[in-house]
C-alpha atoms as a PDB file:
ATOM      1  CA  UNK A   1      -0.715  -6.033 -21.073  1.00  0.00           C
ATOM      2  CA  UNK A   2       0.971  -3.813 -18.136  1.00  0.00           C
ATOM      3  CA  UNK A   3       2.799  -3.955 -15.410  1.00  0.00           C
ATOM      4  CA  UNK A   4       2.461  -0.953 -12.800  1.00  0.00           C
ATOM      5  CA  UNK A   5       3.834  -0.454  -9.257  1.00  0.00           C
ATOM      6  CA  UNK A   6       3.040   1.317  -6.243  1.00  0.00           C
ATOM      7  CA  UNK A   7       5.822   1.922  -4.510  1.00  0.00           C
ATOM      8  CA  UNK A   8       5.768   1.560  -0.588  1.00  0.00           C
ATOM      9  CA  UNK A   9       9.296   2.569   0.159  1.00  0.00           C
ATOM     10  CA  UNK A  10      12.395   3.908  -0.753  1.00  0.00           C
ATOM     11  CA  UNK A  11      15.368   1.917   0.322  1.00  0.00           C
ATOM     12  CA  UNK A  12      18.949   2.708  -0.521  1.00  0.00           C
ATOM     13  CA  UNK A  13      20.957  -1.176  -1.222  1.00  0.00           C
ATOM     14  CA  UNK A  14      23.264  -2.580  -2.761  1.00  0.00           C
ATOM     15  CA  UNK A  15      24.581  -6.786  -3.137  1.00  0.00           C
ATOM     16  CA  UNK A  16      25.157  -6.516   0.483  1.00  0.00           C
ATOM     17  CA  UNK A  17      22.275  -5.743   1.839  1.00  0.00           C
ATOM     18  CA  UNK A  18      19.534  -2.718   2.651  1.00  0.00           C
ATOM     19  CA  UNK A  19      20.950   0.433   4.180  1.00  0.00           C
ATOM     20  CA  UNK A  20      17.645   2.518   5.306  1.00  0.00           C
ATOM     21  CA  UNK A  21      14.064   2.624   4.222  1.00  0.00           C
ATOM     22  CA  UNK A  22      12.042   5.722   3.486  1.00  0.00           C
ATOM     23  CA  UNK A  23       8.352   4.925   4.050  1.00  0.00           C
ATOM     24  CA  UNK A  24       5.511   6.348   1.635  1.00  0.00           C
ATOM     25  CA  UNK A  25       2.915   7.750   3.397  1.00  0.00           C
ATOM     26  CA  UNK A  26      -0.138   5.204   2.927  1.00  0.00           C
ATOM     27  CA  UNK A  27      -2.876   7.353   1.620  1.00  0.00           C
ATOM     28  CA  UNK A  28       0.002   8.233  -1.393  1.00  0.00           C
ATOM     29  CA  UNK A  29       0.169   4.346  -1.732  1.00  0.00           C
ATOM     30  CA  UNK A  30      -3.604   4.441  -1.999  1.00  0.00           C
ATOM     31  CA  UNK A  31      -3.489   7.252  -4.820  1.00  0.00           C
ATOM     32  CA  UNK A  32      -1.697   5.718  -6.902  1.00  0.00           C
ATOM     33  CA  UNK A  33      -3.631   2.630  -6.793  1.00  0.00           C
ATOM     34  CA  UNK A  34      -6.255   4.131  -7.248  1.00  0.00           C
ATOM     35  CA  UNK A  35      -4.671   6.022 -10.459  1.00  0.00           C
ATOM     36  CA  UNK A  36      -4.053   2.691 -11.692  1.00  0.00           C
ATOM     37  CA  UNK A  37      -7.125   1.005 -11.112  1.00  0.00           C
ATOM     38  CA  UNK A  38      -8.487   4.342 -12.945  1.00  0.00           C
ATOM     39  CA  UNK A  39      -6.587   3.992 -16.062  1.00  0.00           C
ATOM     40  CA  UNK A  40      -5.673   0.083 -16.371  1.00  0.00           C
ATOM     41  CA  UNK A  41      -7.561  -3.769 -16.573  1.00  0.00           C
ATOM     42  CA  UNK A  42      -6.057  -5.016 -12.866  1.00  0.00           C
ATOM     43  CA  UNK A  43      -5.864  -9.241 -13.311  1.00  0.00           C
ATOM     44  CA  UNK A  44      -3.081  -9.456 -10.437  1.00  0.00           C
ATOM     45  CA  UNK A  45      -1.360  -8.317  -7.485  1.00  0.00           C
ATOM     46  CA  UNK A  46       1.699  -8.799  -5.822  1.00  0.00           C
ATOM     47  CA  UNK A  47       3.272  -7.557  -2.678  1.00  0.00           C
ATOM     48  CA  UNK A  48       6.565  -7.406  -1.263  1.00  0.00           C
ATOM     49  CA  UNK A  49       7.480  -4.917   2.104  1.00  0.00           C
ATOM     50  CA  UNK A  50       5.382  -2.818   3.078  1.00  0.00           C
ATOM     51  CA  UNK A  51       7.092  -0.624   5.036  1.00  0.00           C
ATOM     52  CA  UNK A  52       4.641   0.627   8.133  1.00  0.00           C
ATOM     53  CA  UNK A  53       2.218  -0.746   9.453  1.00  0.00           C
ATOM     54  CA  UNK A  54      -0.363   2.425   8.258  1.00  0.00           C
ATOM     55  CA  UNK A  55       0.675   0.760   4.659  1.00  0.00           C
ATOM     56  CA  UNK A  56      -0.245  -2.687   5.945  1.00  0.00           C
ATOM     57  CA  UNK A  57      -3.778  -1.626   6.941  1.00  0.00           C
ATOM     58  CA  UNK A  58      -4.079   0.306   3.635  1.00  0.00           C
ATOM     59  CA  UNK A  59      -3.617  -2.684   1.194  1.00  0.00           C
ATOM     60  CA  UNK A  60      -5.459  -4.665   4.213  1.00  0.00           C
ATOM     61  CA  UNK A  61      -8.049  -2.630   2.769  1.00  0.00           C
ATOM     62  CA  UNK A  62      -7.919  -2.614  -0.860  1.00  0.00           C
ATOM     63  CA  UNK A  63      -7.628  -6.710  -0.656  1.00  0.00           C
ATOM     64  CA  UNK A  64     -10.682  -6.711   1.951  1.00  0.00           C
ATOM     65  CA  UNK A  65     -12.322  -4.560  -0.746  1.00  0.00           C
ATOM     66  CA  UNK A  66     -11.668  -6.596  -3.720  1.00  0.00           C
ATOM     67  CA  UNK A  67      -9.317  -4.294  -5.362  1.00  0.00           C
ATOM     68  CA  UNK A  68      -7.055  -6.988  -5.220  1.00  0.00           C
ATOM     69  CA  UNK A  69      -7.398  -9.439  -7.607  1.00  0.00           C
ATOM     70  CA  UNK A  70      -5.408 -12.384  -7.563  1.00  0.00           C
ATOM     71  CA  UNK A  71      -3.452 -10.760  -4.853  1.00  0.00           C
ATOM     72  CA  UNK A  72      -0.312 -12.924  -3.024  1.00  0.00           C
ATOM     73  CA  UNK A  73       2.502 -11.596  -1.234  1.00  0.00           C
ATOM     74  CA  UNK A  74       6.556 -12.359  -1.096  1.00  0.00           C
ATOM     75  CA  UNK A  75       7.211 -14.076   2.198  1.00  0.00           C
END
């Protein structure tokens, strides 16, 4: 067994809290899903942020899709 990320931002933080985000563009979010789902068994998903709201209708996508599985997200 695995564990893989895609990474939907960069954020600079420390103990006290986050200092900036840097969004990743949502089709690079896609690729590397899609690299993972190309190499790897996928049982489960989590999210956390997701840092624009292009990203949010990307993994909108992949869920409405299936590509998903077992998907549930950090409130």
């Amino acid at each position: 067994m695995f564990g893989a990320s895609a990474v939907t931002a960069l954020t600079p933080q420390n103990t006290l809290g986050v200092c900036g985000v840097h969004p990743v563009p949502a089709a690079f979010v896609l690729a590397r899903v899609d690299a993972v789902h190309s190499d790897l068994d996928v049982r489960a998903v989590k999210t956390g942020m997701l840092g624009t709201s292009d990203v949010v209708t990307a993994v909108a996508g992949l869920a409405a899709a299936g590509r998903l599985p077992h998907w549930s997200s950090t409130p």
